[in-house]
PDB file of N, CA and C in Angstrom:
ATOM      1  N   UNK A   1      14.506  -6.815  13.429  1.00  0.00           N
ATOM      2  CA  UNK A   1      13.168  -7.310  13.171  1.00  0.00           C
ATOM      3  C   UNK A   1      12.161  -6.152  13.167  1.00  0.00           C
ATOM      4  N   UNK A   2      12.167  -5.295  14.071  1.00  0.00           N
ATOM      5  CA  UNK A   2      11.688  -3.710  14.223  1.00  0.00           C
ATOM      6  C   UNK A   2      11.059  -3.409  12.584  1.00  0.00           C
ATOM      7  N   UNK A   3      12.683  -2.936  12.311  1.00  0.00           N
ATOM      8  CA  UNK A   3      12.815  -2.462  11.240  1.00  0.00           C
ATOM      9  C   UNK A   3      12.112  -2.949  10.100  1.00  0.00           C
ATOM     10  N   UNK A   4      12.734  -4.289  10.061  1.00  0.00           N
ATOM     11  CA  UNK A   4      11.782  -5.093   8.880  1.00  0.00           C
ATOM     12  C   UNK A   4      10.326  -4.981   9.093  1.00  0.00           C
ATOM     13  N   UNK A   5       9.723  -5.058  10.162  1.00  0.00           N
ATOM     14  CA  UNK A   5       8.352  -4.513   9.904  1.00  0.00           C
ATOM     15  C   UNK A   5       7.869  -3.705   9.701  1.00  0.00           C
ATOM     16  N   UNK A   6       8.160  -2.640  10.448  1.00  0.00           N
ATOM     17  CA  UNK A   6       7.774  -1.534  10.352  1.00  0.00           C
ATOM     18  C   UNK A   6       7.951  -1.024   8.568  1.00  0.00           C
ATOM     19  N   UNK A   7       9.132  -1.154   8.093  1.00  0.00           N
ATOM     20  CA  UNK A   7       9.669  -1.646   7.168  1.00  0.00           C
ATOM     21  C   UNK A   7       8.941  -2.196   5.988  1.00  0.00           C
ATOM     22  N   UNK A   8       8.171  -3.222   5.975  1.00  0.00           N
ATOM     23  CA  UNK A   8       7.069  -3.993   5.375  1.00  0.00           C
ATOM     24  C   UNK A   8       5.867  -2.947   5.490  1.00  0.00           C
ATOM     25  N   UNK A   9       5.909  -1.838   6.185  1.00  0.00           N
ATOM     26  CA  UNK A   9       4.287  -1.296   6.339  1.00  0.00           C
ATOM     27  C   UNK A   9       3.565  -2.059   7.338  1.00  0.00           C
ATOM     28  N   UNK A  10       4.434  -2.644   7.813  1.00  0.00           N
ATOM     29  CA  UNK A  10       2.929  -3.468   9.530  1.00  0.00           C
ATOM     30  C   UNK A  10       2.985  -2.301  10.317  1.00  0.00           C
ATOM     31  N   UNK A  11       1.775  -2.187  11.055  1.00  0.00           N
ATOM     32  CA  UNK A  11       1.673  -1.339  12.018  1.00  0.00           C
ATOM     33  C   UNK A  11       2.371  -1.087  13.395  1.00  0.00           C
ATOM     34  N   UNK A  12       2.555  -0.130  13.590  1.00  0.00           N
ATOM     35  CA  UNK A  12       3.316  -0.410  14.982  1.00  0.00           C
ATOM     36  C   UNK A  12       2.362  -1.288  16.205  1.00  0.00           C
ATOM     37  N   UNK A  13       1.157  -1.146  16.086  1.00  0.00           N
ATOM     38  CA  UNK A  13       0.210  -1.764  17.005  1.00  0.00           C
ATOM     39  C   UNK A  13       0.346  -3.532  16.819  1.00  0.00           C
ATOM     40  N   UNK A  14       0.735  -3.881  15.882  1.00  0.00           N
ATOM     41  CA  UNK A  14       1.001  -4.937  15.278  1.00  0.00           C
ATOM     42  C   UNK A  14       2.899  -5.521  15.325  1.00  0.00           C
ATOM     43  N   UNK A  15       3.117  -4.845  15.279  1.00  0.00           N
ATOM     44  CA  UNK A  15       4.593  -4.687  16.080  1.00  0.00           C
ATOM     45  C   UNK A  15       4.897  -5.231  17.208  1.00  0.00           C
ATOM     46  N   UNK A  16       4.210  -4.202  18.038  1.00  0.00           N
ATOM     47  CA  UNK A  16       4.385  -4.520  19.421  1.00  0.00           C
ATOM     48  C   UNK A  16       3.663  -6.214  19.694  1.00  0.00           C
ATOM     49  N   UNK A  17       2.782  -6.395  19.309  1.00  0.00           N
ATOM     50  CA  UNK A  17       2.168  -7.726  19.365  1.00  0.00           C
ATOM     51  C   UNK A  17       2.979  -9.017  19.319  1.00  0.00           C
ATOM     52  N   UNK A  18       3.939  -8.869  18.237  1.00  0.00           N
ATOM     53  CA  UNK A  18       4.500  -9.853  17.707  1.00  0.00           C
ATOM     54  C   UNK A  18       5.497  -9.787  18.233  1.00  0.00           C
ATOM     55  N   UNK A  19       6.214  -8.642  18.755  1.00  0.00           N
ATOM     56  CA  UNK A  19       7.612  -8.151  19.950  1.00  0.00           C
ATOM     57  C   UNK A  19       6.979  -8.909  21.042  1.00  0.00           C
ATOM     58  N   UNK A  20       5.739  -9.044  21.690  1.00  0.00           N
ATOM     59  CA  UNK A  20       5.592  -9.385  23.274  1.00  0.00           C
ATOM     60  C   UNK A  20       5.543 -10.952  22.824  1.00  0.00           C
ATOM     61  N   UNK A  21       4.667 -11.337  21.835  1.00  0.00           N
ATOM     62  CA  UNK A  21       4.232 -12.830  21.669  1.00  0.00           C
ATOM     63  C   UNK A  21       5.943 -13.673  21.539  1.00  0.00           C
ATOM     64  N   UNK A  22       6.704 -12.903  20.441  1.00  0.00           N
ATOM     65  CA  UNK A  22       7.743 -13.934  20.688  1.00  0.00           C
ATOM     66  C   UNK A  22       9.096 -14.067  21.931  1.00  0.00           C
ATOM     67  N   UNK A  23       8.693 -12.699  22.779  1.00  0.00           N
ATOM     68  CA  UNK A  23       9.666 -12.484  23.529  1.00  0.00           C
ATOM     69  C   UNK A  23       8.907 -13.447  25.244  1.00  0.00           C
ATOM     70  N   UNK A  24       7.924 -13.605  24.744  1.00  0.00           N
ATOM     71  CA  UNK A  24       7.003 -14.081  25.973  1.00  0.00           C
ATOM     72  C   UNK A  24       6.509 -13.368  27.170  1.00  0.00           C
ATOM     73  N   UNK A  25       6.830 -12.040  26.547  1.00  0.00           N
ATOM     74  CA  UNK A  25       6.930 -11.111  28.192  1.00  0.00           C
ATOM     75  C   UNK A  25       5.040 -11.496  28.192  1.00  0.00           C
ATOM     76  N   UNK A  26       4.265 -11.692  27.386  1.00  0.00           N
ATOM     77  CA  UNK A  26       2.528 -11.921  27.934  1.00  0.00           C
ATOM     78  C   UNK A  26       1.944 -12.970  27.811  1.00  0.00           C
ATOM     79  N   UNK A  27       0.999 -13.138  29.022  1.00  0.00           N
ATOM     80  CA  UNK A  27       0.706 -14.394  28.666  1.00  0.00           C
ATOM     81  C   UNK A  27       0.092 -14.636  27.511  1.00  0.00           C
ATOM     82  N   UNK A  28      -0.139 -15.811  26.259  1.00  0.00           N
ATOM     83  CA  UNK A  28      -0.246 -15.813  25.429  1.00  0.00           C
ATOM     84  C   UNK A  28      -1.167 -16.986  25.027  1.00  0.00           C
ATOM     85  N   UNK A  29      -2.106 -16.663  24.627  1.00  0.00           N
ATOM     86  CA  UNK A  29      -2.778 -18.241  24.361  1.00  0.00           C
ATOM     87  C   UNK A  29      -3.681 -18.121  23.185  1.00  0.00           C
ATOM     88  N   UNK A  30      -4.267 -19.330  22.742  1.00  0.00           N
ATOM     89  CA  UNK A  30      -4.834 -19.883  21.590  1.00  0.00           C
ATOM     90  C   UNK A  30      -5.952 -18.553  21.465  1.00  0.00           C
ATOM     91  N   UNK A  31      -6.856 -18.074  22.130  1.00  0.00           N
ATOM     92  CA  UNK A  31      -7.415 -17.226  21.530  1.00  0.00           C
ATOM     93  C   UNK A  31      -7.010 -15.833  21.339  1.00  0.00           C
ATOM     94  N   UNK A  32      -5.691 -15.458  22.388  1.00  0.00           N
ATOM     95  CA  UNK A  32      -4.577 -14.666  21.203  1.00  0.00           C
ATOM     96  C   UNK A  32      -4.688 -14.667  19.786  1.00  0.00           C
ATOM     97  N   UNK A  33      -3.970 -15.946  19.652  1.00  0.00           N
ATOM     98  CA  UNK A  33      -4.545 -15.816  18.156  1.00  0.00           C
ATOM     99  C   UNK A  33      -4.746 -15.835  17.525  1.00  0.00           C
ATOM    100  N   UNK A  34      -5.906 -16.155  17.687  1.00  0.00           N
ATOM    101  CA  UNK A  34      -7.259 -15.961  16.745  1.00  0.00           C
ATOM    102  C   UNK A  34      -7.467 -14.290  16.616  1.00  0.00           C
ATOM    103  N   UNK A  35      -7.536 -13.695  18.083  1.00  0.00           N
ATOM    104  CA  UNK A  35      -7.691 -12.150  17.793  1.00  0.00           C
ATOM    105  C   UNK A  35      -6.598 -11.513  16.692  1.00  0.00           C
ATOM    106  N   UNK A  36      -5.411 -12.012  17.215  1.00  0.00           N
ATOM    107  CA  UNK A  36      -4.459 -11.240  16.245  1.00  0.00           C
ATOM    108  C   UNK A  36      -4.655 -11.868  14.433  1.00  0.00           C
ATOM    109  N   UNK A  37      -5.002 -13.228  14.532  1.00  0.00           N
ATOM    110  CA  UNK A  37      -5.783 -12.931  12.984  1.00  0.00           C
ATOM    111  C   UNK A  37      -6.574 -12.497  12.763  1.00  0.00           C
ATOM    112  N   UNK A  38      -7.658 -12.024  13.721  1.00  0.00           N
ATOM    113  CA  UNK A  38      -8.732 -11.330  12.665  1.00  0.00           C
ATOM    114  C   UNK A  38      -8.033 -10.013  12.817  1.00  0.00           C
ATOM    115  N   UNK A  39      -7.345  -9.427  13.575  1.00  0.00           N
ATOM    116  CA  UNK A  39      -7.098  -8.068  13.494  1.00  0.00           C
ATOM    117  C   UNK A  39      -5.430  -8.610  11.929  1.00  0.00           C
ATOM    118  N   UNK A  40      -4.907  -9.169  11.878  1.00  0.00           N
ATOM    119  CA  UNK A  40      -4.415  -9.540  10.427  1.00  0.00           C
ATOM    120  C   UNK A  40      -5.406  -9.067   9.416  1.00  0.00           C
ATOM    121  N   UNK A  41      -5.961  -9.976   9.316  1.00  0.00           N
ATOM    122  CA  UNK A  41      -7.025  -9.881   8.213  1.00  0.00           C
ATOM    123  C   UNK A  41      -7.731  -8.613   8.120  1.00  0.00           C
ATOM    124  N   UNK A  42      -7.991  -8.010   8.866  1.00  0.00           N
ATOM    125  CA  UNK A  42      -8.524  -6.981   8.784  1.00  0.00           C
ATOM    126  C   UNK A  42      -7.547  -5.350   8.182  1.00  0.00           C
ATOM    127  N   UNK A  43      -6.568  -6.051   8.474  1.00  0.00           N
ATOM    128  CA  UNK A  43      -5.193  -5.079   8.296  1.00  0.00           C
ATOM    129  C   UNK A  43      -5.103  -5.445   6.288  1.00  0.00           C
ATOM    130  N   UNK A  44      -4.869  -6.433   5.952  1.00  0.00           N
ATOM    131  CA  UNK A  44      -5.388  -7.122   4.868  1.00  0.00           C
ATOM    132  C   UNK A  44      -6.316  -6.465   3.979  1.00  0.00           C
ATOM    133  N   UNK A  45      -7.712  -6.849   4.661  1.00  0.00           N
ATOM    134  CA  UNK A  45      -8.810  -5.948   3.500  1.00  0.00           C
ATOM    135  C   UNK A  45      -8.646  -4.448   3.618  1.00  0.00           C
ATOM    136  N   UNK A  46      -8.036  -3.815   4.748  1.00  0.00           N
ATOM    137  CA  UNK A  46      -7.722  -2.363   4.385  1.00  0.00           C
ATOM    138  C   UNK A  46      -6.615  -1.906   3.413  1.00  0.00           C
ATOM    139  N   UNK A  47      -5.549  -2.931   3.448  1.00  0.00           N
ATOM    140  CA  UNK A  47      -4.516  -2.335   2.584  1.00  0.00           C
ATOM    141  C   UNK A  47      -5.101  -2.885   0.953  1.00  0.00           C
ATOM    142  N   UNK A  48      -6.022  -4.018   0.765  1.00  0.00           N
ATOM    143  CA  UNK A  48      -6.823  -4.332  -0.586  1.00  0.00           C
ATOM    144  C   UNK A  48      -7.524  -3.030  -0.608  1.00  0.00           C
ATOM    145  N   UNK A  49      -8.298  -2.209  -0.272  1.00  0.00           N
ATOM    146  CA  UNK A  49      -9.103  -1.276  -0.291  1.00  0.00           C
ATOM    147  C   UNK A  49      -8.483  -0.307  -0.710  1.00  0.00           C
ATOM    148  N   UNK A  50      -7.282  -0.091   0.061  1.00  0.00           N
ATOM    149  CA  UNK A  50      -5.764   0.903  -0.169  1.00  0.00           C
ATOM    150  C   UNK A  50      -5.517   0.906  -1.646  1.00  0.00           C
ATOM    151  N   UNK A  51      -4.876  -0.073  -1.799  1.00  0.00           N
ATOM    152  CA  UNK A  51      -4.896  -0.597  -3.291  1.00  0.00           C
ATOM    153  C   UNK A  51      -5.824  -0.506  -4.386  1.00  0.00           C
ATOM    154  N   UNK A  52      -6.490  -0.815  -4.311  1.00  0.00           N
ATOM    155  CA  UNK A  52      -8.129  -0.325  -5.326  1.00  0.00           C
ATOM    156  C   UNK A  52      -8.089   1.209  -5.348  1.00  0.00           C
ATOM    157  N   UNK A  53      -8.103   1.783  -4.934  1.00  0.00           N
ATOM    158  CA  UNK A  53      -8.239   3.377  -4.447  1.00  0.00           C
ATOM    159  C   UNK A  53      -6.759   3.638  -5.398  1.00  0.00           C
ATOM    160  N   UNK A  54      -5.590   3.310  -4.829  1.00  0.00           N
ATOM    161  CA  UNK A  54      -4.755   3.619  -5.435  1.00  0.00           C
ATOM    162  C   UNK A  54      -4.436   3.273  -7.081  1.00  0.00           C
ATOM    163  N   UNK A  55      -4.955   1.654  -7.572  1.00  0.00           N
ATOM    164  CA  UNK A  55      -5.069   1.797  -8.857  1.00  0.00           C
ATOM    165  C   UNK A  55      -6.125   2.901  -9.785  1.00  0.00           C
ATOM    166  N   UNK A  56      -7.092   3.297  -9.036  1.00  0.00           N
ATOM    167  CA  UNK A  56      -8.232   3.647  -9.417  1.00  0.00           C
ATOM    168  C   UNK A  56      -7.780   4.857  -9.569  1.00  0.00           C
ATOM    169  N   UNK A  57      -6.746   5.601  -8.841  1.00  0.00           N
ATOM    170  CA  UNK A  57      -6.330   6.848  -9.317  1.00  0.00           C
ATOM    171  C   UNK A  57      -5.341   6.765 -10.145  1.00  0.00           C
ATOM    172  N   UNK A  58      -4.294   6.152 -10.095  1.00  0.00           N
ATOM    173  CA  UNK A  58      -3.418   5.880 -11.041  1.00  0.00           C
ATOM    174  C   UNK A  58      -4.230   5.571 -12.577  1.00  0.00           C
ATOM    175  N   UNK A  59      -5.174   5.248 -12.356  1.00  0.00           N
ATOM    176  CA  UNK A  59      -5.660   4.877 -13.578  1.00  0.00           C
ATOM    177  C   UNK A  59      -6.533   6.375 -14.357  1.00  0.00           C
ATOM    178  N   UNK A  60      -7.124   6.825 -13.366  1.00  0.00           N
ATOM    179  CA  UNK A  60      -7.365   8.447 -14.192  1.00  0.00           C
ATOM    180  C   UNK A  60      -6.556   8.756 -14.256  1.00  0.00           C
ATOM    181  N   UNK A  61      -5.128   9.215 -13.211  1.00  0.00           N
ATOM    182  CA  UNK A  61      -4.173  10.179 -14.161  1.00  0.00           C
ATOM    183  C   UNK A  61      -3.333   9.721 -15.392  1.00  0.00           C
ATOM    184  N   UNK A  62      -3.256   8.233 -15.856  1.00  0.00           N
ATOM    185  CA  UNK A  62      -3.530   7.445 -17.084  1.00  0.00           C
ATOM    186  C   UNK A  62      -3.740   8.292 -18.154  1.00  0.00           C
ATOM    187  N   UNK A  63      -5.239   8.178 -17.587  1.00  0.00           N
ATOM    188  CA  UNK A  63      -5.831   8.714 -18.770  1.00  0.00           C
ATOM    189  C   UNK A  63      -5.967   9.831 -19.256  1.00  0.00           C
ATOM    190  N   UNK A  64      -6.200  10.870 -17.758  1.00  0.00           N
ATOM    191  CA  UNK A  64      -5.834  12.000 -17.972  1.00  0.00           C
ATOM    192  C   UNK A  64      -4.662  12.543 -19.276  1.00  0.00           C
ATOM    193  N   UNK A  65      -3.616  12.149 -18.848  1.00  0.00           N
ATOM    194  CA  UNK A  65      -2.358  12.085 -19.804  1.00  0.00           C
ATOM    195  C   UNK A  65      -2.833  11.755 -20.967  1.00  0.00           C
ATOM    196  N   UNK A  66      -3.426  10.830 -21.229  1.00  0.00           N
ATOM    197  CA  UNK A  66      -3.730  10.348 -22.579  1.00  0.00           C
ATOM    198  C   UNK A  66      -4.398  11.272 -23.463  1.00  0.00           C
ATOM    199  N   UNK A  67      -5.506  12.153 -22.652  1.00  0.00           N
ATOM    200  CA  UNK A  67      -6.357  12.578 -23.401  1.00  0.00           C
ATOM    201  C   UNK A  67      -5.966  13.684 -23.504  1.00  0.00           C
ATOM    202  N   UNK A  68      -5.281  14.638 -22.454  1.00  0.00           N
ATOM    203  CA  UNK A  68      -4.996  15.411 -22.629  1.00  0.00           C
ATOM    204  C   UNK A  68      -3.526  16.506 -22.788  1.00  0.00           C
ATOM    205  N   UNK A  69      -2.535  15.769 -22.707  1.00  0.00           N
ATOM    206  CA  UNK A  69      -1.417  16.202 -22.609  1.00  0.00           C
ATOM    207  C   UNK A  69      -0.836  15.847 -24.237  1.00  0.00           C
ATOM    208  N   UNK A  70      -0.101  16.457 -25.017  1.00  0.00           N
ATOM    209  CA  UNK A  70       0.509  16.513 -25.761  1.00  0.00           C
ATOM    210  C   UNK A  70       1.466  15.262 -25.776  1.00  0.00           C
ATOM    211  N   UNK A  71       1.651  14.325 -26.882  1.00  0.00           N
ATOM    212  CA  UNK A  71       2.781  13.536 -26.973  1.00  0.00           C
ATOM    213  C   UNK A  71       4.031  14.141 -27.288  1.00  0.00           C
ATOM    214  N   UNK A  72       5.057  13.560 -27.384  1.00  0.00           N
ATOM    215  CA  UNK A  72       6.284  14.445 -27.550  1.00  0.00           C
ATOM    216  C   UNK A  72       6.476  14.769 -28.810  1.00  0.00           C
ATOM    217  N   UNK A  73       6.130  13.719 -29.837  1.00  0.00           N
ATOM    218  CA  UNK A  73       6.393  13.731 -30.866  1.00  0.00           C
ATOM    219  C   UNK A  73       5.051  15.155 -31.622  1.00  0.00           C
ATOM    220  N   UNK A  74       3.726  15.218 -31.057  1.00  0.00           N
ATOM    221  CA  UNK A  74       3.479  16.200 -31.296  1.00  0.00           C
ATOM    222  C   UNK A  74       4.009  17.599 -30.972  1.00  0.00           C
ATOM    223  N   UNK A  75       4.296  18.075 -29.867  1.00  0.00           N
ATOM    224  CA  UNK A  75       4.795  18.887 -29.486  1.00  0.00           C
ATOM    225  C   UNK A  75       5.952  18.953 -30.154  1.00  0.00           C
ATOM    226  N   UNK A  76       6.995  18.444 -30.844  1.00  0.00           N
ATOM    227  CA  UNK A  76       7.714  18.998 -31.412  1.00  0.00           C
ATOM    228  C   UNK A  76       7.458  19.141 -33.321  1.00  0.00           C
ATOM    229  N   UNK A  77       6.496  18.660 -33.504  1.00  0.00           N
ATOM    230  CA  UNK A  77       5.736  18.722 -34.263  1.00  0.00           C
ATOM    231  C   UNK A  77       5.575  20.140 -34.558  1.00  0.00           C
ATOM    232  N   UNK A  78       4.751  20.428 -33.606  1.00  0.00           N
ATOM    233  CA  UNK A  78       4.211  22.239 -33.495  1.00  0.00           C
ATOM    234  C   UNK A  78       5.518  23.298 -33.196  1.00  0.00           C
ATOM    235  N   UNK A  79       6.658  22.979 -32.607  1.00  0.00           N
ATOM    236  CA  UNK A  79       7.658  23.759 -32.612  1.00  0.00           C
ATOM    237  C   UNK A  79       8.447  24.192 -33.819  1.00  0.00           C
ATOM    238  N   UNK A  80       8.472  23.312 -34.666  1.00  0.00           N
ATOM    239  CA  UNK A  80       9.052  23.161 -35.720  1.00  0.00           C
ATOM    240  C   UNK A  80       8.183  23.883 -36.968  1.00  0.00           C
ATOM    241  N   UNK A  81       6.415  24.052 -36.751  1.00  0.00           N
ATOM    242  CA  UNK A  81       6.090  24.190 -37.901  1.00  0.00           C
ATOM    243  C   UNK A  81       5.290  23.272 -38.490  1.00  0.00           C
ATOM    244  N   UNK A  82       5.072  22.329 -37.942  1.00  0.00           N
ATOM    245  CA  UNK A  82       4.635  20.773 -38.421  1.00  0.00           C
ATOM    246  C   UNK A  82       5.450  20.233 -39.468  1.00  0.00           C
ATOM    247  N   UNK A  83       4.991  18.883 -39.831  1.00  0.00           N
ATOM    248  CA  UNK A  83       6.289  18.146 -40.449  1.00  0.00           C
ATOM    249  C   UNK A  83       5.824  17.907 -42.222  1.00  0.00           C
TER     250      UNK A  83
END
């Protein structure tokens, strides 16, 4: 189970949470959680944020490529002499 989370990208702080809650070693009660969802959720809009950031670069070096790198078919284009 470790594994699989950690595994999934959950946090280890989040780990351990869900290791004590189902093993019962703490006491555990209704506004548990609630805390551990908002700290969920919050884990949530950071990895959405993560994501945005990460399309947002993926998406310049996109374009980057597009605009500026040679297609293949040009580049061999120019090796040859043009066609």
């Amino acid at each position: 189970m470790i594994r699989d989370l950690i595994g999934a990208g959950v946090p280890t702080r989040f780990v351990k949470i869900v290791l004590d809650r189902r093993s019962g070693a703490t006491a555990w009660t209704s506004a548990c959680d609630d805390i551990l969802a908002g700290m969920v959720r919050d884990q949530i809009a950071d990895l959405d944020a993560k994501i945005t950031c990460l399309a947002t670069s993926k998406d310049a070096l996109v374009q980057f490529l597009a605009e500026a790198a040679p297609t293949v078919d040009d580049s061999e284009s120019t090796a040859t002499g043009g066609a």
